[in-house]
PDB file of N, CA and C in Angstrom:
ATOM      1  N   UNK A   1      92.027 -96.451  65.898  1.00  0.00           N
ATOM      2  CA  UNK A   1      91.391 -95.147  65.679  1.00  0.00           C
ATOM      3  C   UNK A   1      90.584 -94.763  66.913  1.00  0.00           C
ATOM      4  N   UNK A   2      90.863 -93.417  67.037  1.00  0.00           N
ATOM      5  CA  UNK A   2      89.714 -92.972  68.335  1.00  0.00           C
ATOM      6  C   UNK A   2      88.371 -93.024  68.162  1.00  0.00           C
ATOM      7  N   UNK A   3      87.967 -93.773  69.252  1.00  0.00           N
ATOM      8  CA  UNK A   3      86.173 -93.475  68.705  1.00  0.00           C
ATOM      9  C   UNK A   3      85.732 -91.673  68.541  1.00  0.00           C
ATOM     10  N   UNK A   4      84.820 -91.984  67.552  1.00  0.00           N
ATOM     11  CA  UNK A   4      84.570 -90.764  67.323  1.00  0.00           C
ATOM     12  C   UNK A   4      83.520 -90.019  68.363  1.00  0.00           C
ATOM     13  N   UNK A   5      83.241 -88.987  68.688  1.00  0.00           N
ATOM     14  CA  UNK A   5      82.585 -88.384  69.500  1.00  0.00           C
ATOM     15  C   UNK A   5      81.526 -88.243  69.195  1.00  0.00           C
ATOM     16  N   UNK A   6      80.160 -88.704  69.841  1.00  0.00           N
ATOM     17  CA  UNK A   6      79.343 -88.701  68.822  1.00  0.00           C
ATOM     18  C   UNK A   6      78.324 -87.098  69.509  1.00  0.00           C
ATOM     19  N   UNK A   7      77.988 -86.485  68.384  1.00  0.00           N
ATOM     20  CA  UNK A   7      77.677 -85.207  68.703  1.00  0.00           C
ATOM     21  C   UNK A   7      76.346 -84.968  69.466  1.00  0.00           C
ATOM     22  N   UNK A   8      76.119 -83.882  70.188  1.00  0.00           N
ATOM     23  CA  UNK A   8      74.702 -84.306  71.133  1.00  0.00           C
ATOM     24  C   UNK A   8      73.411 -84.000  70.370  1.00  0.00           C
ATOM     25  N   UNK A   9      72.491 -84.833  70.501  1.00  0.00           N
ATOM     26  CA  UNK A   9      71.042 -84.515  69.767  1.00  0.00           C
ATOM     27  C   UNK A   9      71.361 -83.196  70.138  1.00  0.00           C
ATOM     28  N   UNK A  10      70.354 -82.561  68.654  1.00  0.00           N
ATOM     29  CA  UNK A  10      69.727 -81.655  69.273  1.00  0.00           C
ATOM     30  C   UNK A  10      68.118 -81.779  69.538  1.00  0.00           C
ATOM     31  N   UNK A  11      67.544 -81.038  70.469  1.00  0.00           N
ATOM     32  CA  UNK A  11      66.227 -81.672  71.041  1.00  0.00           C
ATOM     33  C   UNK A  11      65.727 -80.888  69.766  1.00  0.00           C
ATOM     34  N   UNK A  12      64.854 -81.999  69.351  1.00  0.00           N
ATOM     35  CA  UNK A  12      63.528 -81.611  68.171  1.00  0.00           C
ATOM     36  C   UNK A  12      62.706 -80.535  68.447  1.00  0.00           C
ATOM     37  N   UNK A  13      62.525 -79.728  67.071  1.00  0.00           N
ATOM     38  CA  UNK A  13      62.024 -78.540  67.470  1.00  0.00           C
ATOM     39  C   UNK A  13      60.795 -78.906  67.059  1.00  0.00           C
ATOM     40  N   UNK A  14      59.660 -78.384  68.268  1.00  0.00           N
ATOM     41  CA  UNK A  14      57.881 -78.572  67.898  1.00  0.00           C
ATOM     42  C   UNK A  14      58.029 -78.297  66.253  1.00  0.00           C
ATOM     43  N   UNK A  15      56.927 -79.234  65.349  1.00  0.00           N
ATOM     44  CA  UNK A  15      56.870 -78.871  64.207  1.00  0.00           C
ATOM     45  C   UNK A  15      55.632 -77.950  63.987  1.00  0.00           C
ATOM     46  N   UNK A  16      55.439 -76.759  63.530  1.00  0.00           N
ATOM     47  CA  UNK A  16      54.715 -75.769  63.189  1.00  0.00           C
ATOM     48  C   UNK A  16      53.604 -75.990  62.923  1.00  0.00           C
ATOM     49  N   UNK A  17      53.315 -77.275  62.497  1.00  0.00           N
ATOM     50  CA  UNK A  17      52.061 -77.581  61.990  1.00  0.00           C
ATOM     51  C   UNK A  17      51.353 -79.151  62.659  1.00  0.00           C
ATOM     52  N   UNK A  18      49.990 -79.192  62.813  1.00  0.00           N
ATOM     53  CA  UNK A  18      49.409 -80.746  63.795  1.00  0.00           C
ATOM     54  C   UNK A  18      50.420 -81.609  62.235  1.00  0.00           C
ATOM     55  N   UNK A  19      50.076 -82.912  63.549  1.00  0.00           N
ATOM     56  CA  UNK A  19      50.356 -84.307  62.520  1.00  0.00           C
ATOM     57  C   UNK A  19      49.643 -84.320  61.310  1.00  0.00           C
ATOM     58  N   UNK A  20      50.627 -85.018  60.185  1.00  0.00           N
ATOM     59  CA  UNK A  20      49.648 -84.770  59.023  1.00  0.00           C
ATOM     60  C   UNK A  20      48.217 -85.722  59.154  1.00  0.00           C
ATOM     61  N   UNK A  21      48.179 -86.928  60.012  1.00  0.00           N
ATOM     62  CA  UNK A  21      47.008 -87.468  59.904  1.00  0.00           C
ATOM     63  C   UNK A  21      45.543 -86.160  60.516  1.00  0.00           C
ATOM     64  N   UNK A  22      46.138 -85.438  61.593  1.00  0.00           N
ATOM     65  CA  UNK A  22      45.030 -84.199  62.164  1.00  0.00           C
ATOM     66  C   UNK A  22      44.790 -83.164  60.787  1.00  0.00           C
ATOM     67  N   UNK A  23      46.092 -83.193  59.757  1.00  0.00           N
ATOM     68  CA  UNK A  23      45.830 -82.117  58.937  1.00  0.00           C
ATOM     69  C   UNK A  23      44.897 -83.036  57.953  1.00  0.00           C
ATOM     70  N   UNK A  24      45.097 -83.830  57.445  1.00  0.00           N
ATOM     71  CA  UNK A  24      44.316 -84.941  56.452  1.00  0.00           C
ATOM     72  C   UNK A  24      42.900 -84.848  56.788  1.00  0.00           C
ATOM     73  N   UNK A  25      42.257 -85.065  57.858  1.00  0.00           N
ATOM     74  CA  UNK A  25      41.045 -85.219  58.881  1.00  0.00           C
ATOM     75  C   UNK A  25      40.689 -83.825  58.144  1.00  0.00           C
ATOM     76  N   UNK A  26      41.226 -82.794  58.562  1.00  0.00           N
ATOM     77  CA  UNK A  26      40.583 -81.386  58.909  1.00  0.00           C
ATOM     78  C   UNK A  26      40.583 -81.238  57.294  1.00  0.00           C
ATOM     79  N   UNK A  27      41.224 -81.278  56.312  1.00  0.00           N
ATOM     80  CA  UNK A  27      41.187 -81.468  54.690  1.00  0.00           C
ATOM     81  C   UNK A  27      39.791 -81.659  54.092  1.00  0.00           C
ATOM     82  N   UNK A  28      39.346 -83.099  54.274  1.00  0.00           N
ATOM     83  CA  UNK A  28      38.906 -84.311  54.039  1.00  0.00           C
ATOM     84  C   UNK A  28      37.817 -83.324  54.554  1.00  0.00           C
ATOM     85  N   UNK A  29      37.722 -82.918  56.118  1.00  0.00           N
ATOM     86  CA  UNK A  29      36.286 -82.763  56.386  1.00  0.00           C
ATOM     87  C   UNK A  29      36.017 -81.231  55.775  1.00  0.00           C
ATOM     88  N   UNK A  30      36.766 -80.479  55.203  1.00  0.00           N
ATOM     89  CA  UNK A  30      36.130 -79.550  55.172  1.00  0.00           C
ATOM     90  C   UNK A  30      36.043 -79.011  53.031  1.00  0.00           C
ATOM     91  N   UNK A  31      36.474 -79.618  52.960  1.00  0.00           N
ATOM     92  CA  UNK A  31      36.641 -79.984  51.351  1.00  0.00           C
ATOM     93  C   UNK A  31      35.290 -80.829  50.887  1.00  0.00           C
ATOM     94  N   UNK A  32      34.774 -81.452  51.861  1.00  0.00           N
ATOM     95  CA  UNK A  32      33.295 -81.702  51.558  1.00  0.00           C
ATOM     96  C   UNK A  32      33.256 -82.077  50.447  1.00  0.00           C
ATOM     97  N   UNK A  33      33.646 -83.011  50.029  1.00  0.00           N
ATOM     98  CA  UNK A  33      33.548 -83.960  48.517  1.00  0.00           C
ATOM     99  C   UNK A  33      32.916 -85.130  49.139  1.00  0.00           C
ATOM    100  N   UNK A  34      31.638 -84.976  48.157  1.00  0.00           N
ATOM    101  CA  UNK A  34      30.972 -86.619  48.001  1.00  0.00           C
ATOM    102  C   UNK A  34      31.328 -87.540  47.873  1.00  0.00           C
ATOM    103  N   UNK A  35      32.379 -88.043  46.834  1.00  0.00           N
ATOM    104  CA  UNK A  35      33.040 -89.102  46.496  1.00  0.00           C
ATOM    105  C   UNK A  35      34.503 -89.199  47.317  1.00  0.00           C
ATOM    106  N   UNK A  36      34.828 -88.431  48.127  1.00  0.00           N
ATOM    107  CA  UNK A  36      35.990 -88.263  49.081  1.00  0.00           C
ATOM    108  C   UNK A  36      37.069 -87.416  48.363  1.00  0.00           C
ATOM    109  N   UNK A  37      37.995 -87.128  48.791  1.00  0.00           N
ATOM    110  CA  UNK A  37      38.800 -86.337  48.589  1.00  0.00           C
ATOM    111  C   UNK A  37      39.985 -86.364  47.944  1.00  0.00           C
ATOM    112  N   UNK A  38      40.639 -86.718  46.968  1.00  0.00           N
ATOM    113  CA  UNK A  38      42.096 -86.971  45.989  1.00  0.00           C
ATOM    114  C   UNK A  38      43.384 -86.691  47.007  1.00  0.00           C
ATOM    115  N   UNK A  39      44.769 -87.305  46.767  1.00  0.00           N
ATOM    116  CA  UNK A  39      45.600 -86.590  47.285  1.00  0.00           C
ATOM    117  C   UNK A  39      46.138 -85.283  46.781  1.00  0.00           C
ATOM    118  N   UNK A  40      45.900 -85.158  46.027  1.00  0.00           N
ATOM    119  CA  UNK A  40      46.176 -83.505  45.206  1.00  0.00           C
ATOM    120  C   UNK A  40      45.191 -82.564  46.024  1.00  0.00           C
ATOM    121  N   UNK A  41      44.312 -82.658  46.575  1.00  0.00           N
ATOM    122  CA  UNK A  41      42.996 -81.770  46.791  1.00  0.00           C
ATOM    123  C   UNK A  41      43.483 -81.422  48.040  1.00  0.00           C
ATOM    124  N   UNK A  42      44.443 -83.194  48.419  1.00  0.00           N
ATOM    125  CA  UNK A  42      44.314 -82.702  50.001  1.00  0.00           C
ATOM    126  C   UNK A  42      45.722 -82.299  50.280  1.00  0.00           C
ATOM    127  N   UNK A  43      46.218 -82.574  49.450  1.00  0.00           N
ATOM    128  CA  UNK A  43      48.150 -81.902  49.266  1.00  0.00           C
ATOM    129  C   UNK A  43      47.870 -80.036  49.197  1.00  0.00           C
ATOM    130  N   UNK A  44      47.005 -79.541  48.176  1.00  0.00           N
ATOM    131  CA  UNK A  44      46.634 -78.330  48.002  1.00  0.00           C
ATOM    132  C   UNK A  44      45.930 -77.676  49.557  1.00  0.00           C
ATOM    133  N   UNK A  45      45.045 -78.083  49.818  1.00  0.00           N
ATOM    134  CA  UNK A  45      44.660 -78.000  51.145  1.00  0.00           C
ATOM    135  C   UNK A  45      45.827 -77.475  52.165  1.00  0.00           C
ATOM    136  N   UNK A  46      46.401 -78.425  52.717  1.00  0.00           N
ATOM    137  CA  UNK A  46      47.422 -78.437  53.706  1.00  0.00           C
ATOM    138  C   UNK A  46      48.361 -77.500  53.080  1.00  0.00           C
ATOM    139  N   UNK A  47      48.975 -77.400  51.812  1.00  0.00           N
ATOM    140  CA  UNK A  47      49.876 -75.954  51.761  1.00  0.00           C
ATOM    141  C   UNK A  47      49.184 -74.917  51.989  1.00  0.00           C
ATOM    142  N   UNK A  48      47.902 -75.302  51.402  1.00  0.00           N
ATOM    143  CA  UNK A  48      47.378 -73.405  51.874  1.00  0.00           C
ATOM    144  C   UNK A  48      47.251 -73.144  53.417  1.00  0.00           C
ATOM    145  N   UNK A  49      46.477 -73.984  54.105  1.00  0.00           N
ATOM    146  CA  UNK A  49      46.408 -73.506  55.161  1.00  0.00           C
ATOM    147  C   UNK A  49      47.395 -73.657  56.354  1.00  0.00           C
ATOM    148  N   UNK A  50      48.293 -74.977  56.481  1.00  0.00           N
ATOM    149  CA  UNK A  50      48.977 -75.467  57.307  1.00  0.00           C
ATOM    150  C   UNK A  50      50.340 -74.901  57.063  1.00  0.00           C
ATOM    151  N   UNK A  51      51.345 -74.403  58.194  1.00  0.00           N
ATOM    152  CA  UNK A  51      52.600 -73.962  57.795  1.00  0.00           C
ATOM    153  C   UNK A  51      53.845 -74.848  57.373  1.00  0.00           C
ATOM    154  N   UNK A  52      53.622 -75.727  56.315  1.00  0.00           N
ATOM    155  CA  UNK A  52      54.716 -77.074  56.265  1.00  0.00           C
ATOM    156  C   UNK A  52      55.402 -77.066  55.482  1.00  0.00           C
ATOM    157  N   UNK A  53      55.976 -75.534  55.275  1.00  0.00           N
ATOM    158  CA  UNK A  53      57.165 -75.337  54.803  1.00  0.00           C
ATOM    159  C   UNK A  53      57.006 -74.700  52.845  1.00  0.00           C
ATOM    160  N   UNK A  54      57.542 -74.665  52.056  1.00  0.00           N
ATOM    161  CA  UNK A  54      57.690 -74.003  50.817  1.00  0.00           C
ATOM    162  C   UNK A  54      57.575 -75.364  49.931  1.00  0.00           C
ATOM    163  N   UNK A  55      58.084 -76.557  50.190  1.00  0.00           N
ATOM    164  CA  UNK A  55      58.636 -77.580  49.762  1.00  0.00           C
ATOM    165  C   UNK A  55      57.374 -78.451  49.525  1.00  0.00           C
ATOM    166  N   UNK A  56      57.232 -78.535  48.271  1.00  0.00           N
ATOM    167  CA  UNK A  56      55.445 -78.999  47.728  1.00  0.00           C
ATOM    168  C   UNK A  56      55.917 -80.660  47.591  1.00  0.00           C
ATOM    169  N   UNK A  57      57.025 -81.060  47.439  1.00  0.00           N
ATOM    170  CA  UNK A  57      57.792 -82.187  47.338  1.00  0.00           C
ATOM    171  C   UNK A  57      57.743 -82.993  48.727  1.00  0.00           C
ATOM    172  N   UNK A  58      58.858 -82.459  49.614  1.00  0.00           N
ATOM    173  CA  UNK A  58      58.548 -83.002  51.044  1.00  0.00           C
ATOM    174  C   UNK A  58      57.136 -83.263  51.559  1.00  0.00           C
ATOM    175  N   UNK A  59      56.826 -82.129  51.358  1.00  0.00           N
ATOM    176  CA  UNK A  59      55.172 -82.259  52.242  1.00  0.00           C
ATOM    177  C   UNK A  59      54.350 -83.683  51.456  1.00  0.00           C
ATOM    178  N   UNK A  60      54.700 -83.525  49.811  1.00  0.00           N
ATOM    179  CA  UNK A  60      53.395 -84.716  49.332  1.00  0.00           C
ATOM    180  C   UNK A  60      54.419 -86.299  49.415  1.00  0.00           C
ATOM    181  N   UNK A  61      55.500 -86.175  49.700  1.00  0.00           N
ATOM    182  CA  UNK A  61      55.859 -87.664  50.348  1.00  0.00           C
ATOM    183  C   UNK A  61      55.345 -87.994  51.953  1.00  0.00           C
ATOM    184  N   UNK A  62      55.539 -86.719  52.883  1.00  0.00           N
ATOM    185  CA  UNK A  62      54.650 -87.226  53.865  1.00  0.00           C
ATOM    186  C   UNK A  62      53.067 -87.354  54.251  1.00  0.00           C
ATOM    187  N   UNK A  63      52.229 -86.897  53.679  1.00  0.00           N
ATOM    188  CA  UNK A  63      50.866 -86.878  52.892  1.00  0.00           C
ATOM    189  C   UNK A  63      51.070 -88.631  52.137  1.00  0.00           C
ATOM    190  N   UNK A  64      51.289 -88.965  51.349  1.00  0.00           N
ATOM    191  CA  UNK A  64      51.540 -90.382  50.779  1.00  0.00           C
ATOM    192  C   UNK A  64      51.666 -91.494  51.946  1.00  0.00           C
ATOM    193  N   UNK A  65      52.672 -91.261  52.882  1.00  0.00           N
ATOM    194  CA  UNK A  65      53.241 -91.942  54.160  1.00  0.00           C
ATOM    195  C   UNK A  65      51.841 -91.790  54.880  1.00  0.00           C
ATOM    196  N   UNK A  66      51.283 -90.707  55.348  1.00  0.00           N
ATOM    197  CA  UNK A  66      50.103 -90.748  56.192  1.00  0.00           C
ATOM    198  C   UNK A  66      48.694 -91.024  56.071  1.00  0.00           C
ATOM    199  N   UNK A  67      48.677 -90.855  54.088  1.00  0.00           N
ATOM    200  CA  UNK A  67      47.552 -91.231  53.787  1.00  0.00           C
ATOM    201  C   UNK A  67      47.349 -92.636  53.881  1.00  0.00           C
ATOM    202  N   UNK A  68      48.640 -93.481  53.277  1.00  0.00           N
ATOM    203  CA  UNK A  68      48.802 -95.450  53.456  1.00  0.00           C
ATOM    204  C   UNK A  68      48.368 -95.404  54.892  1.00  0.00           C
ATOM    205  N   UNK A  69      49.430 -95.262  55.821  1.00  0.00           N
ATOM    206  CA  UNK A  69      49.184 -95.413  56.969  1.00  0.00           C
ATOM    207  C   UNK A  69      47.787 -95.364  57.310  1.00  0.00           C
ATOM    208  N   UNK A  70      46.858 -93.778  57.437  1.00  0.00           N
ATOM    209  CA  UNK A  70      45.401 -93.376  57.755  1.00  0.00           C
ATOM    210  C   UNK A  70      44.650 -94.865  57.158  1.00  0.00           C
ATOM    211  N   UNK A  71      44.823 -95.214  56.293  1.00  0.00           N
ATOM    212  CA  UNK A  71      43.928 -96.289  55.273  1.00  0.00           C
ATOM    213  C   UNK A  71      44.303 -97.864  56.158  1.00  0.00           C
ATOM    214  N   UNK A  72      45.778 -98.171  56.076  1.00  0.00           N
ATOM    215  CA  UNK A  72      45.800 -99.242  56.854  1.00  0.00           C
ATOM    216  C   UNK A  72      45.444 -99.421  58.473  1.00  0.00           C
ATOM    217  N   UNK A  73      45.409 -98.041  59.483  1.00  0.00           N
ATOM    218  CA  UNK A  73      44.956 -98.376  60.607  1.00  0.00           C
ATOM    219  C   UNK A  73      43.449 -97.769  60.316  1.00  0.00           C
ATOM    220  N   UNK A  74      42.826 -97.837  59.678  1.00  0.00           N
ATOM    221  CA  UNK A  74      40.780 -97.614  59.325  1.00  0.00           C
ATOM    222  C   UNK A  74      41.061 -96.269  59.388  1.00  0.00           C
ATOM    223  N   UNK A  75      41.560 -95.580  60.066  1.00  0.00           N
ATOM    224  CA  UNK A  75      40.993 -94.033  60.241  1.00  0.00           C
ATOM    225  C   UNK A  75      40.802 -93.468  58.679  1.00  0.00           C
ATOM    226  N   UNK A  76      41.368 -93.895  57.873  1.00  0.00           N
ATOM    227  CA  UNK A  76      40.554 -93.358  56.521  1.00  0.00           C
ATOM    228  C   UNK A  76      40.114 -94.633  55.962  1.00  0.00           C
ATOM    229  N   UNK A  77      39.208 -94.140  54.747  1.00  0.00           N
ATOM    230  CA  UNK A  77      39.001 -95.053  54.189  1.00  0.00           C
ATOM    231  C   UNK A  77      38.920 -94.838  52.540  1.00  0.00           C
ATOM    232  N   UNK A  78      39.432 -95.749  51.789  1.00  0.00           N
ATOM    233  CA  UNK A  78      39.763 -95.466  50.279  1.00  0.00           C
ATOM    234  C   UNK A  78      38.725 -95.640  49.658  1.00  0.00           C
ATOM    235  N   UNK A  79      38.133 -94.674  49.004  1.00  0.00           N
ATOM    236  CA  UNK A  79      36.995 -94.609  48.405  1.00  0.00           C
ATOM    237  C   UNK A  79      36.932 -95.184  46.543  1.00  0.00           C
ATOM    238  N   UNK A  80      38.181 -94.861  45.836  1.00  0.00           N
ATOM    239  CA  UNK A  80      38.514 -95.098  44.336  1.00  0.00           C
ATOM    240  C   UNK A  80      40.138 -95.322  44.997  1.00  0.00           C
ATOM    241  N   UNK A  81      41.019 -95.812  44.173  1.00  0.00           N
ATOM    242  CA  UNK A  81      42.131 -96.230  44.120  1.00  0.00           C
ATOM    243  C   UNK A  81      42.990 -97.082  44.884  1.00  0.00           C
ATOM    244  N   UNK A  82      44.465 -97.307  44.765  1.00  0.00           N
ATOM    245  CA  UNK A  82      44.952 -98.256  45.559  1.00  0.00           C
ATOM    246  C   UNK A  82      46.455 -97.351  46.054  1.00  0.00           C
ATOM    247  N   UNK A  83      47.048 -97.828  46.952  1.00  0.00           N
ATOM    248  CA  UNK A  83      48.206 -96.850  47.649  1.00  0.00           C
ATOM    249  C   UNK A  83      47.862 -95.365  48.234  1.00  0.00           C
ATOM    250  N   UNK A  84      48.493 -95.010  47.602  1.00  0.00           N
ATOM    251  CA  UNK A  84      48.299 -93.141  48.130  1.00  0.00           C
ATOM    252  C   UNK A  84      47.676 -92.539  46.917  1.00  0.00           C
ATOM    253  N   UNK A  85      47.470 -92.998  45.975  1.00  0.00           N
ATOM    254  CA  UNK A  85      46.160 -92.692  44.656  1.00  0.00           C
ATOM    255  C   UNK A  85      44.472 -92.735  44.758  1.00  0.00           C
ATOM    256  N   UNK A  86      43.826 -92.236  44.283  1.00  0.00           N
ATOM    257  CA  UNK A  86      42.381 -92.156  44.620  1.00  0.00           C
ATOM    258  C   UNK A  86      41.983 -90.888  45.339  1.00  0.00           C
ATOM    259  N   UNK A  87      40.913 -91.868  45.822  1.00  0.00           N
ATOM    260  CA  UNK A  87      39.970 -90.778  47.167  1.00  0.00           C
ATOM    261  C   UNK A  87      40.197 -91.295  48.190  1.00  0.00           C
ATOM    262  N   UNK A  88      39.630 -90.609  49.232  1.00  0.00           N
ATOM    263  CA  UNK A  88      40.126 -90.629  50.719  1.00  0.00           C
ATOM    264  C   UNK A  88      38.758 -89.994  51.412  1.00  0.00           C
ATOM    265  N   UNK A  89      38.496 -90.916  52.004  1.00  0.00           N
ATOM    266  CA  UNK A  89      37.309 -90.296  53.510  1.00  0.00           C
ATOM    267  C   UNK A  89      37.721 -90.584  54.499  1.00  0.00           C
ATOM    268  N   UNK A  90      36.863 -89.717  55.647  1.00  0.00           N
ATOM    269  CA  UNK A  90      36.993 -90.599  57.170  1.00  0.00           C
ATOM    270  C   UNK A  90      36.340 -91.360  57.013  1.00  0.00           C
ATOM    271  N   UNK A  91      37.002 -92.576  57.354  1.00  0.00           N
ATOM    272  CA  UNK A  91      36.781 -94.196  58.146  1.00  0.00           C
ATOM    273  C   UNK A  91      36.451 -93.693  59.016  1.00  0.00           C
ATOM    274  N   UNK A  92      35.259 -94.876  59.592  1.00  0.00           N
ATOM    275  CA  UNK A  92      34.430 -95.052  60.445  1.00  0.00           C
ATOM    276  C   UNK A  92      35.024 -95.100  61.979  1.00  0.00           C
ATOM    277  N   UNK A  93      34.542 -94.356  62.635  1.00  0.00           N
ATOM    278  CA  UNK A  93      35.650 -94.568  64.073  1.00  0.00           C
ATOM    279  C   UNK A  93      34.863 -95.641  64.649  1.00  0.00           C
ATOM    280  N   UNK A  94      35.732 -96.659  65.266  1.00  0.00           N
ATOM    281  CA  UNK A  94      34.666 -98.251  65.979  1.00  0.00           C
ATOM    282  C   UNK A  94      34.138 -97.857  67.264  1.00  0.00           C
ATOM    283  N   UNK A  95      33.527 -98.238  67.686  1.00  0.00           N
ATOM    284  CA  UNK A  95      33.118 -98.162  69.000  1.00  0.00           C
ATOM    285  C   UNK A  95      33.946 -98.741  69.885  1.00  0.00           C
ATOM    286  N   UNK A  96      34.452 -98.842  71.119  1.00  0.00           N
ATOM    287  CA  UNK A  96      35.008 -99.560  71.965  1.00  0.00           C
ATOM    288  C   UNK A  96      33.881-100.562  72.548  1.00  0.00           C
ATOM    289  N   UNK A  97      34.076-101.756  71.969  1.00  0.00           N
ATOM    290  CA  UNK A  97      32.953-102.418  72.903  1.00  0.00           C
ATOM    291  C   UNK A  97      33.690-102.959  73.627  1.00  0.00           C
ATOM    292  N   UNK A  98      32.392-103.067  75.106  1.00  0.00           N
ATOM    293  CA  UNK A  98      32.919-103.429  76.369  1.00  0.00           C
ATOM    294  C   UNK A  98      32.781-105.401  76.579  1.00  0.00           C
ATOM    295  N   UNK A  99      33.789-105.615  76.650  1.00  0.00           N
ATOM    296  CA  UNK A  99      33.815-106.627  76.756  1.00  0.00           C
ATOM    297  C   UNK A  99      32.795-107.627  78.152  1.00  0.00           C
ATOM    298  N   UNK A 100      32.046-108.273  77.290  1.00  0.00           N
ATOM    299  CA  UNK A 100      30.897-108.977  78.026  1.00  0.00           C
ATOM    300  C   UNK A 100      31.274-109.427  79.353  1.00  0.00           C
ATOM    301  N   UNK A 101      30.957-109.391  80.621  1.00  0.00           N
ATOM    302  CA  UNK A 101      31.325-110.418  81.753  1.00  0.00           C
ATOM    303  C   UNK A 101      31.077-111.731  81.784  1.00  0.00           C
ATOM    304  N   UNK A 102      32.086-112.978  81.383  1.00  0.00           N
ATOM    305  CA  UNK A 102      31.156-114.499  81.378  1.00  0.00           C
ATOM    306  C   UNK A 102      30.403-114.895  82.079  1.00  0.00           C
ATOM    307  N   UNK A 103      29.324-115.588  82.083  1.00  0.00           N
ATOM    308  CA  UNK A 103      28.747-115.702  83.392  1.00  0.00           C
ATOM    309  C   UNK A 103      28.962-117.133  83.693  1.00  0.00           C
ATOM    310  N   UNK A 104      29.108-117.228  85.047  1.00  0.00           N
ATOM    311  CA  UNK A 104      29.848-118.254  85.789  1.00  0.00           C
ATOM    312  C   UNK A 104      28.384-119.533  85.810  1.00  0.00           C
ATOM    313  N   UNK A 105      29.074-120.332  84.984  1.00  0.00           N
ATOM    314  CA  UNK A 105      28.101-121.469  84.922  1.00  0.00           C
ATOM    315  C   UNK A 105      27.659-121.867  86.478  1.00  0.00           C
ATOM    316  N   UNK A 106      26.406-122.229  86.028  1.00  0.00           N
ATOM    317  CA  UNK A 106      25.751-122.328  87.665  1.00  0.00           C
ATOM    318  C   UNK A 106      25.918-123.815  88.098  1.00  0.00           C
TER     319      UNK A 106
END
Protein backbone atom coordinates (compact mmCIF):
# COMPACT_ATOMS: atom_id res chain seq x y z
CA UNK A 1 0.00 0.00 0.00
CA UNK A 2 1.15 3.58 -0.66
CA UNK A 3 2.03 5.47 2.27
CA UNK A 4 -0.48 7.75 2.85
CA UNK A 5 0.18 11.47 2.53
CA UNK A 6 0.06 12.88 5.54
CA UNK A 7 -1.82 16.26 5.33
CA UNK A 8 -0.05 19.63 6.37
CA UNK A 9 -0.77 21.08 9.93
CA UNK A 10 -2.64 23.66 9.88
CA UNK A 11 -0.87 26.43 12.02
CA UNK A 12 -3.06 26.90 15.26
CA UNK A 13 -5.21 29.65 15.34
CA UNK A 14 -4.49 32.24 18.52
CA UNK A 15 -7.31 31.14 20.88
CA UNK A 16 -9.68 34.16 21.59
CA UNK A 17 -9.46 33.98 25.00
CA UNK A 18 -5.99 34.06 27.88
CA UNK A 19 -5.17 30.49 29.24
CA UNK A 20 -7.75 29.17 31.36
CA UNK A 21 -5.31 29.20 34.37
CA UNK A 22 -5.07 33.57 33.60
CA UNK A 23 -8.97 33.24 33.25
CA UNK A 24 -9.35 31.16 36.70
CA UNK A 25 -6.90 33.87 38.53
CA UNK A 26 -8.95 36.84 37.14
CA UNK A 27 -12.46 34.72 38.31
CA UNK A 28 -11.24 33.81 41.69
CA UNK A 29 -9.93 37.39 42.19
CA UNK A 30 -12.70 39.23 41.31
CA UNK A 31 -15.67 37.08 42.57
CA UNK A 32 -14.27 37.94 45.96
CA UNK A 33 -15.57 34.98 47.95
CA UNK A 34 -14.32 34.43 51.43
CA UNK A 35 -14.38 30.87 51.48
CA UNK A 36 -12.94 30.76 47.73
CA UNK A 37 -14.64 30.25 44.79
CA UNK A 38 -16.73 26.81 43.43
CA UNK A 39 -16.16 25.54 39.94
CA UNK A 40 -19.63 26.51 38.87
CA UNK A 41 -19.00 30.24 40.02
CA UNK A 42 -15.94 30.11 38.16
CA UNK A 43 -17.31 28.11 35.00
CA UNK A 44 -20.20 30.99 35.07
CA UNK A 45 -17.61 33.66 35.30
CA UNK A 46 -15.47 32.76 32.30
CA UNK A 47 -18.66 32.26 29.94
CA UNK A 48 -19.76 35.56 30.74
CA UNK A 49 -16.90 37.39 30.31
CA UNK A 50 -14.25 35.38 28.32
CA UNK A 51 -14.98 34.49 24.53
CA UNK A 52 -14.71 30.45 24.84
CA UNK A 53 -17.09 29.63 22.64
CA UNK A 54 -21.17 28.64 23.14
CA UNK A 55 -20.16 25.15 24.41
CA UNK A 56 -20.80 25.22 28.40
CA UNK A 57 -19.56 21.45 28.12
CA UNK A 58 -16.10 21.93 26.46
CA UNK A 59 -15.23 24.93 28.38
CA UNK A 60 -16.14 23.08 32.04
CA UNK A 61 -13.88 19.98 31.01
CA UNK A 62 -11.10 22.42 30.44
CA UNK A 63 -11.78 24.50 33.69
CA UNK A 64 -11.66 20.80 35.56
CA UNK A 65 -8.14 20.07 33.60
CA UNK A 66 -6.85 23.58 34.80
CA UNK A 67 -8.36 23.78 37.99
CA UNK A 68 -6.42 19.95 39.04
CA UNK A 69 -3.55 21.18 37.37
CA UNK A 70 -3.71 25.15 39.18
CA UNK A 71 -4.04 22.98 42.64
CA UNK A 72 -1.25 20.45 41.87
CA UNK A 73 1.45 23.07 40.72
CA UNK A 74 0.32 25.55 44.22
CA UNK A 75 -0.91 28.30 42.06
CA UNK A 76 -4.34 27.52 43.53
CA UNK A 77 -5.21 26.31 46.45
CA UNK A 78 -8.29 23.99 47.52
CA UNK A 79 -10.08 25.46 50.08
CA UNK A 80 -13.32 22.58 50.64
CA UNK A 81 -13.18 19.57 48.33
CA UNK A 82 -11.10 17.07 46.44
CA UNK A 83 -10.42 16.98 42.38
CA UNK A 84 -12.07 19.71 40.43
CA UNK A 85 -15.02 19.88 43.28
CA UNK A 86 -15.03 22.47 46.08
CA UNK A 87 -13.47 25.88 46.42
CA UNK A 88 -10.62 27.33 44.86
CA UNK A 89 -8.25 30.36 45.90
CA UNK A 90 -5.02 31.81 44.89
CA UNK A 91 -2.21 29.82 46.32
CA UNK A 92 0.37 31.54 47.72
CA UNK A 93 3.01 32.62 45.13
CA UNK A 94 6.71 31.40 46.87
CA UNK A 95 9.29 33.60 46.91
CA UNK A 96 12.37 32.71 44.89
CA UNK A 97 14.89 32.30 47.49
CA UNK A 98 18.33 33.02 46.64
CA UNK A 99 20.34 30.41 47.23
CA UNK A 100 22.93 31.00 50.16
CA UNK A 101 26.79 31.25 49.04
CA UNK A 102 28.74 28.35 51.18
CA UNK A 103 31.28 29.74 52.89
CA UNK A 104 34.58 28.28 52.25
CA UNK A 105 35.78 26.71 55.45
CA UNK A 106 38.73 28.61 56.68
Amino acid sequence: AAPKKKAAAKPKKPAAHPKYSEMIKAAIGSLKERGGSSRQAILKYILKNYNVGKDERTSNAHLKLALRAGVKNNSLKQAKGTGASGSFRIGEVKKVAKPKKAKSPK
